[in-house]
ModelCIF file with pLDDT and N, C-alpha, C, O atoms, coordinates in Angstrom:
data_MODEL
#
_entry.id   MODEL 
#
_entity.id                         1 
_entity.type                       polymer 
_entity.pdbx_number_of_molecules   1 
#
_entity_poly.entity_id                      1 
_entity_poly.type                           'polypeptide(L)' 
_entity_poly.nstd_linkage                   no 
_entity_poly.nstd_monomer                   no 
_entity_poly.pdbx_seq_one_letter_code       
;(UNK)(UNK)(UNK)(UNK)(UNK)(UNK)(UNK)(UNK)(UNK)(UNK)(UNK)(UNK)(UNK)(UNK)(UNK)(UNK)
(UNK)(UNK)(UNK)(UNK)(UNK)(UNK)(UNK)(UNK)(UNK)(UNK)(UNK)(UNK)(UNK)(UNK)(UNK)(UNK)
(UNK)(UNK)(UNK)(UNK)(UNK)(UNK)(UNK)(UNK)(UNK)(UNK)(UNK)(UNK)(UNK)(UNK)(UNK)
;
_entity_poly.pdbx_seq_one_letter_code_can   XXXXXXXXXXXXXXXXXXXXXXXXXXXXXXXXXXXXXXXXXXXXXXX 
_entity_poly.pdbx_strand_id                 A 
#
loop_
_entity_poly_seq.entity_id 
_entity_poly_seq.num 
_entity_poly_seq.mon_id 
_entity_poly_seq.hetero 
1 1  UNK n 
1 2  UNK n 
1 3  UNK n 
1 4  UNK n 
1 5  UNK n 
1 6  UNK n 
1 7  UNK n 
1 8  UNK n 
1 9  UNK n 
1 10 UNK n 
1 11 UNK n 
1 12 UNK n 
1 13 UNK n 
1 14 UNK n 
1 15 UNK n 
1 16 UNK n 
1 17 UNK n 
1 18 UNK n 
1 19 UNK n 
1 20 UNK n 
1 21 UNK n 
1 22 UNK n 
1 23 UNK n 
1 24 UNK n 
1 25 UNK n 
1 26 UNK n 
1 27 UNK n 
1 28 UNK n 
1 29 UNK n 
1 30 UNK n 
1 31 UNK n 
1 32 UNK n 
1 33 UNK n 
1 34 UNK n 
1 35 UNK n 
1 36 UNK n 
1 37 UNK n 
1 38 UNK n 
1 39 UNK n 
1 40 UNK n 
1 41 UNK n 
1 42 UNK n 
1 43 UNK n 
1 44 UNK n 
1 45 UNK n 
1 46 UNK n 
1 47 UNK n 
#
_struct_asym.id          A 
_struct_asym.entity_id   1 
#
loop_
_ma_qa_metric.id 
_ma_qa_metric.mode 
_ma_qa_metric.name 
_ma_qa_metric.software_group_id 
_ma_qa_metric.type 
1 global pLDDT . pLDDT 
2 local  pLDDT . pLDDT 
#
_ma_qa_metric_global.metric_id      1 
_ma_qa_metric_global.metric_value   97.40 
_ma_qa_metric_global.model_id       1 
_ma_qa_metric_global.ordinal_id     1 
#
loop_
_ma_qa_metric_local.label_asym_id 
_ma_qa_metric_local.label_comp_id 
_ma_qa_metric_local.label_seq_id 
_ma_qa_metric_local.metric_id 
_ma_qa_metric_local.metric_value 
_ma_qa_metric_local.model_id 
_ma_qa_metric_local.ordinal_id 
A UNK 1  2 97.00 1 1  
A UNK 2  2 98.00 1 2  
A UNK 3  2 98.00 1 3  
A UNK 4  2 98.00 1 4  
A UNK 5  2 98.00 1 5  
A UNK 6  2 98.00 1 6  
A UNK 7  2 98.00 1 7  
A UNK 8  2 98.00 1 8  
A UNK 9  2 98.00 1 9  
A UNK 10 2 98.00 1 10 
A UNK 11 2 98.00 1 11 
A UNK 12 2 98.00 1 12 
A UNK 13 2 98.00 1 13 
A UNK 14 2 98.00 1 14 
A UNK 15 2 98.00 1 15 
A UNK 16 2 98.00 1 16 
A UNK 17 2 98.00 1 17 
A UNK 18 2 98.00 1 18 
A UNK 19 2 98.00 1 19 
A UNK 20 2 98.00 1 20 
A UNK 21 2 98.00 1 21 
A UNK 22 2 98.00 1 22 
A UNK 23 2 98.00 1 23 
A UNK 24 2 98.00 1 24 
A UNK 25 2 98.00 1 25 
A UNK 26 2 98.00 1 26 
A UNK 27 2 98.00 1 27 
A UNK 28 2 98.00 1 28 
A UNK 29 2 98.00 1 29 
A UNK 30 2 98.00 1 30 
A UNK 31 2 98.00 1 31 
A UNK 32 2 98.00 1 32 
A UNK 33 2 97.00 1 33 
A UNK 34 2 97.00 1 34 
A UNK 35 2 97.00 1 35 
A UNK 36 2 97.00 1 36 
A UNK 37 2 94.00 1 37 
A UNK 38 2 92.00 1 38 
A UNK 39 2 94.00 1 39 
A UNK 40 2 94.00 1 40 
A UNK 41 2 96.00 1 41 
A UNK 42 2 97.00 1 42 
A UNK 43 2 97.00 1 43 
A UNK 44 2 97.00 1 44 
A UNK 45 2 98.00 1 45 
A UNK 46 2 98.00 1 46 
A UNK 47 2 98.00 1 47 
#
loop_
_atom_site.group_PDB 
_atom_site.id 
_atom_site.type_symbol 
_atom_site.label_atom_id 
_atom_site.label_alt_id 
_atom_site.label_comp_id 
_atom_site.label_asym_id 
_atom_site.label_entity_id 
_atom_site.label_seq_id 
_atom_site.pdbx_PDB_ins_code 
_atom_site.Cartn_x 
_atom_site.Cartn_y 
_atom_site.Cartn_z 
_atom_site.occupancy 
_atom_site.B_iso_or_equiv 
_atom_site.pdbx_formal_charge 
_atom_site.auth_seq_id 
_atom_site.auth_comp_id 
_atom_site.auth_asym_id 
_atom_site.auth_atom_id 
_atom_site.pdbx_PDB_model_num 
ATOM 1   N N  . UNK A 1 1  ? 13.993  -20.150 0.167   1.00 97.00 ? 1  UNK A N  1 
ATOM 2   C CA . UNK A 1 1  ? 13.974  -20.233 -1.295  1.00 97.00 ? 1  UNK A CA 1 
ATOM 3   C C  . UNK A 1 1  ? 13.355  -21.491 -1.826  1.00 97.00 ? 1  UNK A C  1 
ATOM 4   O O  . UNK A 1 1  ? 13.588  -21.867 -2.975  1.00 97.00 ? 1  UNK A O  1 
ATOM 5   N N  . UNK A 1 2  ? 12.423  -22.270 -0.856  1.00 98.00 ? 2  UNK A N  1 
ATOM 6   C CA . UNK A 1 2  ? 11.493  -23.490 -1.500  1.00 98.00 ? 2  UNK A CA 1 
ATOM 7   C C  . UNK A 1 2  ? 10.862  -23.129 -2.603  1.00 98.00 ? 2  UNK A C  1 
ATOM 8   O O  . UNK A 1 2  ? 10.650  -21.987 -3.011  1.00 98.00 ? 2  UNK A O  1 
ATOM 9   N N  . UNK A 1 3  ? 10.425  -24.639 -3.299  1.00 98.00 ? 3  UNK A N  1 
ATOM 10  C CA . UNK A 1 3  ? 9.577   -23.658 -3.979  1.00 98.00 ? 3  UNK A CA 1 
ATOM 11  C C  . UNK A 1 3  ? 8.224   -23.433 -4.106  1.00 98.00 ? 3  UNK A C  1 
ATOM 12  O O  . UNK A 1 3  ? 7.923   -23.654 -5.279  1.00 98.00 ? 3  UNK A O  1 
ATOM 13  N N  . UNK A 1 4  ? 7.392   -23.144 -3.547  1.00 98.00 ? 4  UNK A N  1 
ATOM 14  C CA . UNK A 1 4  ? 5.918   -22.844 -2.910  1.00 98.00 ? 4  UNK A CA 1 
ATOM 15  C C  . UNK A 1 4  ? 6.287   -21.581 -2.672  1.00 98.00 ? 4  UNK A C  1 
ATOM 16  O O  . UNK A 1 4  ? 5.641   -20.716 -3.263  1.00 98.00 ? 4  UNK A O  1 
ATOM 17  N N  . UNK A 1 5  ? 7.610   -21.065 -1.592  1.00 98.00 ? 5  UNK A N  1 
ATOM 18  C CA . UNK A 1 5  ? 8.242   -19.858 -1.336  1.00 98.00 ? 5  UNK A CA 1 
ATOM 19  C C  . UNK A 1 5  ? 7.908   -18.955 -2.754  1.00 98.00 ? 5  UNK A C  1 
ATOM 20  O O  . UNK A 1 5  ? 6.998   -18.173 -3.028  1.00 98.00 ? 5  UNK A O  1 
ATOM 21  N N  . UNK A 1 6  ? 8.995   -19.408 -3.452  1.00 98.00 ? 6  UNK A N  1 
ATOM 22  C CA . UNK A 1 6  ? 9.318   -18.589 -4.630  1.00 98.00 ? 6  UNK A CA 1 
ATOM 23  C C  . UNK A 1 6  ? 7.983   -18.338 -5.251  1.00 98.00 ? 6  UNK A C  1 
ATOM 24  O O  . UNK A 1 6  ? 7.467   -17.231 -5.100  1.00 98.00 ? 6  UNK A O  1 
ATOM 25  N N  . UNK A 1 7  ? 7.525   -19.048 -5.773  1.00 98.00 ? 7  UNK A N  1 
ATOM 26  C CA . UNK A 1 7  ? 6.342   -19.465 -6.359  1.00 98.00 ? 7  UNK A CA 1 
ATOM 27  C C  . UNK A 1 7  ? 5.335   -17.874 -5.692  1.00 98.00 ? 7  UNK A C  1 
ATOM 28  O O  . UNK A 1 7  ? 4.990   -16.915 -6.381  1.00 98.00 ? 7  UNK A O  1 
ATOM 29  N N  . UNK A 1 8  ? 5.092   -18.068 -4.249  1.00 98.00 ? 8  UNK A N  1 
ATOM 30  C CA . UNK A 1 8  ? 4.611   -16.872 -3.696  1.00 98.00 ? 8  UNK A CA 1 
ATOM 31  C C  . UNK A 1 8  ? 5.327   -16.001 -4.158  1.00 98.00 ? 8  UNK A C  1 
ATOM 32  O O  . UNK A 1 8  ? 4.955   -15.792 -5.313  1.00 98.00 ? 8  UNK A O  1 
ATOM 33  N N  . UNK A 1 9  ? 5.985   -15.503 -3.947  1.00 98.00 ? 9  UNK A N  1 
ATOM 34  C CA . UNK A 1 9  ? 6.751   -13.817 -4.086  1.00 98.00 ? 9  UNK A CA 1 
ATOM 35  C C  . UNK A 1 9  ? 6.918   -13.418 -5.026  1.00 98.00 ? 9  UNK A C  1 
ATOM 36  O O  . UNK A 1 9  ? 6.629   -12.225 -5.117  1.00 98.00 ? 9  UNK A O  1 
ATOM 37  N N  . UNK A 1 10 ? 7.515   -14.165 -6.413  1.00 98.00 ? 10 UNK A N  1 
ATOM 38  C CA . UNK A 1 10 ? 6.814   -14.188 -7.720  1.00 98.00 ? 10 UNK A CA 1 
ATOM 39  C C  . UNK A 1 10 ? 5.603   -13.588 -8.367  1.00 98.00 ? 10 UNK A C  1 
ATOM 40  O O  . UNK A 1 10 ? 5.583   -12.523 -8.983  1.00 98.00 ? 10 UNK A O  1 
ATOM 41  N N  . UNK A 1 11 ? 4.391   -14.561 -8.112  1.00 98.00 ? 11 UNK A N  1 
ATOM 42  C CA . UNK A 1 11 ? 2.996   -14.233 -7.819  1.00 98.00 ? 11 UNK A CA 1 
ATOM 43  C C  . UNK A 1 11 ? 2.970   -12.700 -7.287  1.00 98.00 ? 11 UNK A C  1 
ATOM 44  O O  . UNK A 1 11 ? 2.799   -11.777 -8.084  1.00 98.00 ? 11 UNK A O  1 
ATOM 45  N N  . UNK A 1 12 ? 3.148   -12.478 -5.907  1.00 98.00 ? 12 UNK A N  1 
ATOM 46  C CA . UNK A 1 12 ? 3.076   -10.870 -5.060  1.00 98.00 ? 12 UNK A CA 1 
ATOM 47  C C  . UNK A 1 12 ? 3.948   -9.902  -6.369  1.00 98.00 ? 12 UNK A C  1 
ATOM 48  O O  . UNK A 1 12 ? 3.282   -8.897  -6.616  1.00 98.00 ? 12 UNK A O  1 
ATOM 49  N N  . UNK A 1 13 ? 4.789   -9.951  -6.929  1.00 98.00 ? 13 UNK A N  1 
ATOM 50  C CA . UNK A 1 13 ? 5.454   -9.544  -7.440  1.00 98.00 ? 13 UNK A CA 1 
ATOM 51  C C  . UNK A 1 13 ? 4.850   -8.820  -9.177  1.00 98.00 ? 13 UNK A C  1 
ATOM 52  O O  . UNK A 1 13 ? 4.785   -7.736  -9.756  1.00 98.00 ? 13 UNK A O  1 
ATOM 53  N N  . UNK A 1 14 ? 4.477   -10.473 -9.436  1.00 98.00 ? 14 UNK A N  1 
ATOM 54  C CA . UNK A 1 14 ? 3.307   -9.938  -10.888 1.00 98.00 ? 14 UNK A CA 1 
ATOM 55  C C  . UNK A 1 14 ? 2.414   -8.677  -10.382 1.00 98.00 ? 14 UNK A C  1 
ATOM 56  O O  . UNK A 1 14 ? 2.454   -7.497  -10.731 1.00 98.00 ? 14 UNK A O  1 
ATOM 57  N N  . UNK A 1 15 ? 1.404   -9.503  -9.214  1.00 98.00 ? 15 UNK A N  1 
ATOM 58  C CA . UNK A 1 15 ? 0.346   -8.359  -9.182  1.00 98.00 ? 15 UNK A CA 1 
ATOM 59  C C  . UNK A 1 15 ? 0.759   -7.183  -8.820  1.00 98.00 ? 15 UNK A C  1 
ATOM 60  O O  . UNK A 1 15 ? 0.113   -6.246  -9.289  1.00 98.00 ? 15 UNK A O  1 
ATOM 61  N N  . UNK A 1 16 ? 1.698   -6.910  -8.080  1.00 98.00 ? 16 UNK A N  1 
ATOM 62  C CA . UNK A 1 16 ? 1.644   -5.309  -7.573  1.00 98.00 ? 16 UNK A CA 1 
ATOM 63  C C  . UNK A 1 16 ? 2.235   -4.957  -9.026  1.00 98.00 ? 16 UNK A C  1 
ATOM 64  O O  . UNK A 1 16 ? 1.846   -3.814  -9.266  1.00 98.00 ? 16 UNK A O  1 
ATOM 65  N N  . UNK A 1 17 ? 3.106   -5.500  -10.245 1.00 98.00 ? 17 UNK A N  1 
ATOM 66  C CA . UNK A 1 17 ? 2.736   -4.533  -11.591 1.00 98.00 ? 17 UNK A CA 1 
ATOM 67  C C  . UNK A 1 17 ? 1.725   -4.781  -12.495 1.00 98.00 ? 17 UNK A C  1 
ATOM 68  O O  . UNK A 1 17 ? 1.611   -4.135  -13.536 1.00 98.00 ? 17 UNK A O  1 
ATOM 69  N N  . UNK A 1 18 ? 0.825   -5.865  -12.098 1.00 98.00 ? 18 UNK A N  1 
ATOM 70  C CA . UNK A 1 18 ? -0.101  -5.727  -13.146 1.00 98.00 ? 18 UNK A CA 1 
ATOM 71  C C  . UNK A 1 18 ? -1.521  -4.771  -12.932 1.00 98.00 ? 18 UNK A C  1 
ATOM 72  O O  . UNK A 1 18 ? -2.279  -4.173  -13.696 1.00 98.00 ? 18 UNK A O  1 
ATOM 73  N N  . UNK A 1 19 ? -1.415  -5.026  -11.112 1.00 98.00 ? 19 UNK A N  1 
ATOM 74  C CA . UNK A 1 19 ? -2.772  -3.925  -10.973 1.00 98.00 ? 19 UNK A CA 1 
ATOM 75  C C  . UNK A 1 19 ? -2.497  -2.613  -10.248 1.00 98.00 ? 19 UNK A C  1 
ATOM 76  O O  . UNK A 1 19 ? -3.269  -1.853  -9.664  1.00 98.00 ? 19 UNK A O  1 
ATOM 77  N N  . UNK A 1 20 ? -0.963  -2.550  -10.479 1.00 98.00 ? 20 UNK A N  1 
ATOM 78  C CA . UNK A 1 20 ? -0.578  -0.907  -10.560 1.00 98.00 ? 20 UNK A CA 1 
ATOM 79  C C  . UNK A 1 20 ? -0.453  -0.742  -8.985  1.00 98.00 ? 20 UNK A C  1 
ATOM 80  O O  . UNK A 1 20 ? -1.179  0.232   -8.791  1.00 98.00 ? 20 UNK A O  1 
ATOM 81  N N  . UNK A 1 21 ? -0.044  -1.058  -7.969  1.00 98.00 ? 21 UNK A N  1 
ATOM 82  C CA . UNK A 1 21 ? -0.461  -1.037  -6.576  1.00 98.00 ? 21 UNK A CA 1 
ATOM 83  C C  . UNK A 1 21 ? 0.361   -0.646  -5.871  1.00 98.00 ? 21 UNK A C  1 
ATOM 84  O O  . UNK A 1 21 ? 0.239   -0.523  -4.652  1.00 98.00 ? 21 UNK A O  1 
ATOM 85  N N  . UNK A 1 22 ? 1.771   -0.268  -6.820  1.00 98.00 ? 22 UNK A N  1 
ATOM 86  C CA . UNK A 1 22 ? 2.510   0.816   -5.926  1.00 98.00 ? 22 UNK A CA 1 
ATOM 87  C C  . UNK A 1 22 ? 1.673   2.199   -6.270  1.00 98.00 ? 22 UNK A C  1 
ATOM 88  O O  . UNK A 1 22 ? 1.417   2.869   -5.269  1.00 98.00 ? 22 UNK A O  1 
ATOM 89  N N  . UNK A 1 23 ? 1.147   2.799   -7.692  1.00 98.00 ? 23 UNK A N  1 
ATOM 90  C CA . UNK A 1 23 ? 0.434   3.901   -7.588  1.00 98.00 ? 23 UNK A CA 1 
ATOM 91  C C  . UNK A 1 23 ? -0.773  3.386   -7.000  1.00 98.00 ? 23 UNK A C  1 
ATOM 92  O O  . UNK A 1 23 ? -1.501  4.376   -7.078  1.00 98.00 ? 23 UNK A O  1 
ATOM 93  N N  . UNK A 1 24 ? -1.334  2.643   -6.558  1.00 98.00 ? 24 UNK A N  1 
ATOM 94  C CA . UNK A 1 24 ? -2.628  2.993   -5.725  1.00 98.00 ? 24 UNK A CA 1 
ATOM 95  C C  . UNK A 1 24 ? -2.532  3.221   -4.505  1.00 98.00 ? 24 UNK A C  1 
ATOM 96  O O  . UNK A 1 24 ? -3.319  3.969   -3.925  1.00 98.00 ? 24 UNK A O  1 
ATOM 97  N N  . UNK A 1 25 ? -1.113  2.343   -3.659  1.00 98.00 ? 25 UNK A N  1 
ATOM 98  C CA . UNK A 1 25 ? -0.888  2.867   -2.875  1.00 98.00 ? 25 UNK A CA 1 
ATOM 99  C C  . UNK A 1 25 ? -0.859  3.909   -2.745  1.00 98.00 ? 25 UNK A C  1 
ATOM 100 O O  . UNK A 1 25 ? -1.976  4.188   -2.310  1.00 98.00 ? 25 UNK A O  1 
ATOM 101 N N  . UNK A 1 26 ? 0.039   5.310   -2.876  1.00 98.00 ? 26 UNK A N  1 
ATOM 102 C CA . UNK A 1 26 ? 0.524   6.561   -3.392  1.00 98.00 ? 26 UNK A CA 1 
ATOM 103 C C  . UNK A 1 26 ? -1.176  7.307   -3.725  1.00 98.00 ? 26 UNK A C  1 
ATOM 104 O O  . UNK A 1 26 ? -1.559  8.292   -3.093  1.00 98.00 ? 26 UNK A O  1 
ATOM 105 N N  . UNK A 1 27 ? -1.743  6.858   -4.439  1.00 98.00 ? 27 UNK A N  1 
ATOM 106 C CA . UNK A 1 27 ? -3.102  7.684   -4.135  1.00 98.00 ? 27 UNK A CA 1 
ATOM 107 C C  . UNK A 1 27 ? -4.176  7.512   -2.890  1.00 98.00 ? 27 UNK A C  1 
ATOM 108 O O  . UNK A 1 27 ? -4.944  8.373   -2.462  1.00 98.00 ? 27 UNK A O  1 
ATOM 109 N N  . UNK A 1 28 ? -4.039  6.388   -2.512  1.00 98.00 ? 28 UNK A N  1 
ATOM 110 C CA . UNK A 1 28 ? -4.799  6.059   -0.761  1.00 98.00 ? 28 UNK A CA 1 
ATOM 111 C C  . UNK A 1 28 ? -4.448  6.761   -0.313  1.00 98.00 ? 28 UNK A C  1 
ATOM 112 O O  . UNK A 1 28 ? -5.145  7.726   -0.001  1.00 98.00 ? 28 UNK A O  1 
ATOM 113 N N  . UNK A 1 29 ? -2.816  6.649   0.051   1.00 98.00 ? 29 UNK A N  1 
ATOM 114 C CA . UNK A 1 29 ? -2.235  7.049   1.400   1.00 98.00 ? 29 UNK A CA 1 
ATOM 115 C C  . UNK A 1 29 ? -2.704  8.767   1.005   1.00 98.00 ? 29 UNK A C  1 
ATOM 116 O O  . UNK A 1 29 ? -2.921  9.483   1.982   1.00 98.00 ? 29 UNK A O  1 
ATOM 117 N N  . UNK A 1 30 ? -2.860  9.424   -0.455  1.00 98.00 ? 30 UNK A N  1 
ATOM 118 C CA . UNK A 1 30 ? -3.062  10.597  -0.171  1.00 98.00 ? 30 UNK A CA 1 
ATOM 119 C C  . UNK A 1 30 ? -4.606  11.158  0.183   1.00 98.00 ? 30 UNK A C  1 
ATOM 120 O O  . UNK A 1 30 ? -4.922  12.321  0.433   1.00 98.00 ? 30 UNK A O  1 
ATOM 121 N N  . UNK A 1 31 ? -5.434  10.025  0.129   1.00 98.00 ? 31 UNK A N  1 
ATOM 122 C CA . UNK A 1 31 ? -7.219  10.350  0.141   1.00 98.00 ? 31 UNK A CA 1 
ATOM 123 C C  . UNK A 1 31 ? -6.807  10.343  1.907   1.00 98.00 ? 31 UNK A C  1 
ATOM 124 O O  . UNK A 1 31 ? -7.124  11.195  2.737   1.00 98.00 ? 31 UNK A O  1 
ATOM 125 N N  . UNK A 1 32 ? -6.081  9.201   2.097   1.00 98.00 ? 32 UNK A N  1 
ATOM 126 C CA . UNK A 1 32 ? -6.021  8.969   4.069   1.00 98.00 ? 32 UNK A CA 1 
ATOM 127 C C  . UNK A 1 32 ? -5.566  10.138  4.600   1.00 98.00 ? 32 UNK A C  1 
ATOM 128 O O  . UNK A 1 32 ? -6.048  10.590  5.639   1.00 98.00 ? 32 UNK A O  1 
ATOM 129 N N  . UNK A 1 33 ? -4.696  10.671  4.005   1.00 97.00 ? 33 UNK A N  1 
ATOM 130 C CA . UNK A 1 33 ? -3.964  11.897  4.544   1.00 97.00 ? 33 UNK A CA 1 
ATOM 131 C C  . UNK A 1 33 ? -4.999  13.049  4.653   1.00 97.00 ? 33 UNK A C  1 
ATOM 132 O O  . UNK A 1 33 ? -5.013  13.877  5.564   1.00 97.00 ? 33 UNK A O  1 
ATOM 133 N N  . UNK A 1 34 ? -5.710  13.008  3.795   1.00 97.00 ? 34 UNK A N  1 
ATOM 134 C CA . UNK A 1 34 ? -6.242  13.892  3.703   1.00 97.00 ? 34 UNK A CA 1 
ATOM 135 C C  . UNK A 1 34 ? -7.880  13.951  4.466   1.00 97.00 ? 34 UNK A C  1 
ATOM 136 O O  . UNK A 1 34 ? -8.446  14.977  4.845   1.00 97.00 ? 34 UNK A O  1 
ATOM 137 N N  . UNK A 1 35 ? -8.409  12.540  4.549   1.00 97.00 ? 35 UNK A N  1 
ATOM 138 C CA . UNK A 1 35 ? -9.352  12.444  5.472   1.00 97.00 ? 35 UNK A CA 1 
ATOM 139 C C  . UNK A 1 35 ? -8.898  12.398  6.921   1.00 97.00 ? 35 UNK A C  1 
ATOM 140 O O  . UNK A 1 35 ? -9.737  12.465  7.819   1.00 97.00 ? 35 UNK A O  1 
ATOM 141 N N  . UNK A 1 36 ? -7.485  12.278  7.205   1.00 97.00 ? 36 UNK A N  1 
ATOM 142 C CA . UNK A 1 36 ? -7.164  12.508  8.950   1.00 97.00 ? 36 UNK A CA 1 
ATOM 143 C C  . UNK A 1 36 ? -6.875  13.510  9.539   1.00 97.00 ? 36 UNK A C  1 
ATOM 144 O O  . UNK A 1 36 ? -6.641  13.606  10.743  1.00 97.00 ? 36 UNK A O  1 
ATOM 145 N N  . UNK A 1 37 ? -6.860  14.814  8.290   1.00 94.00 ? 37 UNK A N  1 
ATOM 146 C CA . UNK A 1 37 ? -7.126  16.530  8.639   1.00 94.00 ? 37 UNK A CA 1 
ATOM 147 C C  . UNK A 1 37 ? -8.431  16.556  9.231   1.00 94.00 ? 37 UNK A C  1 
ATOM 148 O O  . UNK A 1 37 ? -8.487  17.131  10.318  1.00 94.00 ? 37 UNK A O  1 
ATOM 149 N N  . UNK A 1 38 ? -9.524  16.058  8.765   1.00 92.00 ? 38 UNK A N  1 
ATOM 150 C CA . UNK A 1 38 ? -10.857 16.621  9.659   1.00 92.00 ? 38 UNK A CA 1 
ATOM 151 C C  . UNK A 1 38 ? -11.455 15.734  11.077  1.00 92.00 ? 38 UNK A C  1 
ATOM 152 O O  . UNK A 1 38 ? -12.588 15.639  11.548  1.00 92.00 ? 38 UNK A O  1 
ATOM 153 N N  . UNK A 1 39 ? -10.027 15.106  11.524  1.00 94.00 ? 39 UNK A N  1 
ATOM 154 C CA . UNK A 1 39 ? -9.937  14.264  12.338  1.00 94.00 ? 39 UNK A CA 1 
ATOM 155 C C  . UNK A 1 39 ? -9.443  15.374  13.675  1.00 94.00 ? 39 UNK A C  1 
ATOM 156 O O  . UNK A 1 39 ? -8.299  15.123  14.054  1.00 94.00 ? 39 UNK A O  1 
ATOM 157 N N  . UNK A 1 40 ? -10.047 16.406  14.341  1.00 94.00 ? 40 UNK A N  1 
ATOM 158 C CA . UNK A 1 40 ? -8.756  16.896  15.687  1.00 94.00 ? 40 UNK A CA 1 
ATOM 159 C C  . UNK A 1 40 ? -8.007  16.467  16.229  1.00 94.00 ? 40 UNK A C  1 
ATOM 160 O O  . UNK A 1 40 ? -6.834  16.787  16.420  1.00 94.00 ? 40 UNK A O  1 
ATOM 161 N N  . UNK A 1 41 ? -8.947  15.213  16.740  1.00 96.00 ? 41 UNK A N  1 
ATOM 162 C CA . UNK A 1 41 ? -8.278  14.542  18.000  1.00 96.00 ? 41 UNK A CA 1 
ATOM 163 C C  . UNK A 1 41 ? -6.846  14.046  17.445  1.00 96.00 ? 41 UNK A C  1 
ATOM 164 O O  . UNK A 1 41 ? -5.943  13.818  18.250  1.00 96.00 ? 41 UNK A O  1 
ATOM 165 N N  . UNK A 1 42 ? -6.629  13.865  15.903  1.00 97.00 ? 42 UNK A N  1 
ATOM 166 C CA . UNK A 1 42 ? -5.625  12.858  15.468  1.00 97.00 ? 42 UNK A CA 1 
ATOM 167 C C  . UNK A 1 42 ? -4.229  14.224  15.467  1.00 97.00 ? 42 UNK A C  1 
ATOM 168 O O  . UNK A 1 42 ? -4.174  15.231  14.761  1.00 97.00 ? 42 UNK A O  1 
ATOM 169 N N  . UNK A 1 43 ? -3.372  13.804  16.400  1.00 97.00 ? 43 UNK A N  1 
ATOM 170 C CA . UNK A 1 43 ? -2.417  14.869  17.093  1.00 97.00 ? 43 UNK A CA 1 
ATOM 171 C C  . UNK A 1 43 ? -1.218  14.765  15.667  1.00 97.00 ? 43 UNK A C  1 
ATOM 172 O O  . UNK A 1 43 ? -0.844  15.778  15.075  1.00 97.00 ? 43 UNK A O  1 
ATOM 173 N N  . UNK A 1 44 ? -0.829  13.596  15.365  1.00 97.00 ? 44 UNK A N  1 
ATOM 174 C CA . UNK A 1 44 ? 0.025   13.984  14.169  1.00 97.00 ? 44 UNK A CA 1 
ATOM 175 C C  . UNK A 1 44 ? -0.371  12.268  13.596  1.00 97.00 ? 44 UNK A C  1 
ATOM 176 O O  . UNK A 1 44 ? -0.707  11.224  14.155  1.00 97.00 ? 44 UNK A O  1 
ATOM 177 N N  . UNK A 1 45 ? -0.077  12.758  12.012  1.00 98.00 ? 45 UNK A N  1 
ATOM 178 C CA . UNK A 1 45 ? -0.138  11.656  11.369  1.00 98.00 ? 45 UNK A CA 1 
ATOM 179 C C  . UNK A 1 45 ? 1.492   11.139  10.721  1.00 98.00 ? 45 UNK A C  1 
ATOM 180 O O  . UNK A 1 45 ? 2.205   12.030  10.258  1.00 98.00 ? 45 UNK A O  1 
ATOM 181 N N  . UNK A 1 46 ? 2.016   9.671   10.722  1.00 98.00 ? 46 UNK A N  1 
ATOM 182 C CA . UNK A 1 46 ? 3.092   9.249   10.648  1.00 98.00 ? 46 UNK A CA 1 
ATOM 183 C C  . UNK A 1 46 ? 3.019   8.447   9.718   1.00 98.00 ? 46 UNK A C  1 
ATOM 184 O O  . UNK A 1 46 ? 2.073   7.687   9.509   1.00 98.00 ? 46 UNK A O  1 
ATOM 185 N N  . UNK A 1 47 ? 4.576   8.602   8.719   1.00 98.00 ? 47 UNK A N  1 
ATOM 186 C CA . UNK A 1 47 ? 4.535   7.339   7.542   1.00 98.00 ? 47 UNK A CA 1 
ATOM 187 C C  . UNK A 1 47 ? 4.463   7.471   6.573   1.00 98.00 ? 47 UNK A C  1 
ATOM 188 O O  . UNK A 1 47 ? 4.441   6.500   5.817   1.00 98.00 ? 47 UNK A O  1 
#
């Protein structure tokens, strides 16, 4: 809980709501999902 610490996680904290990055996550992971169907070899996808 230094504070350089805080200071970081704070910071991490603004950006994932200012540039929306839990929904961008949530739309990647669905473009990834969906580009590792025309993948065969890829036996199962996890996560």
């Amino acid at each position: 809980g230094n504070h350089l610490a805080c200071v970081a996680s704070s910071t991490v904290l603004e950006v994932i709501e200012s540039e929306h990055l839990l929904q961008n996550t949530k739309d990647i992971s669905a473009y990834f999902i969906e580009k590792a169907q025309g993948i065969s070899a890829i036996k199962h996808l996890k996560g």
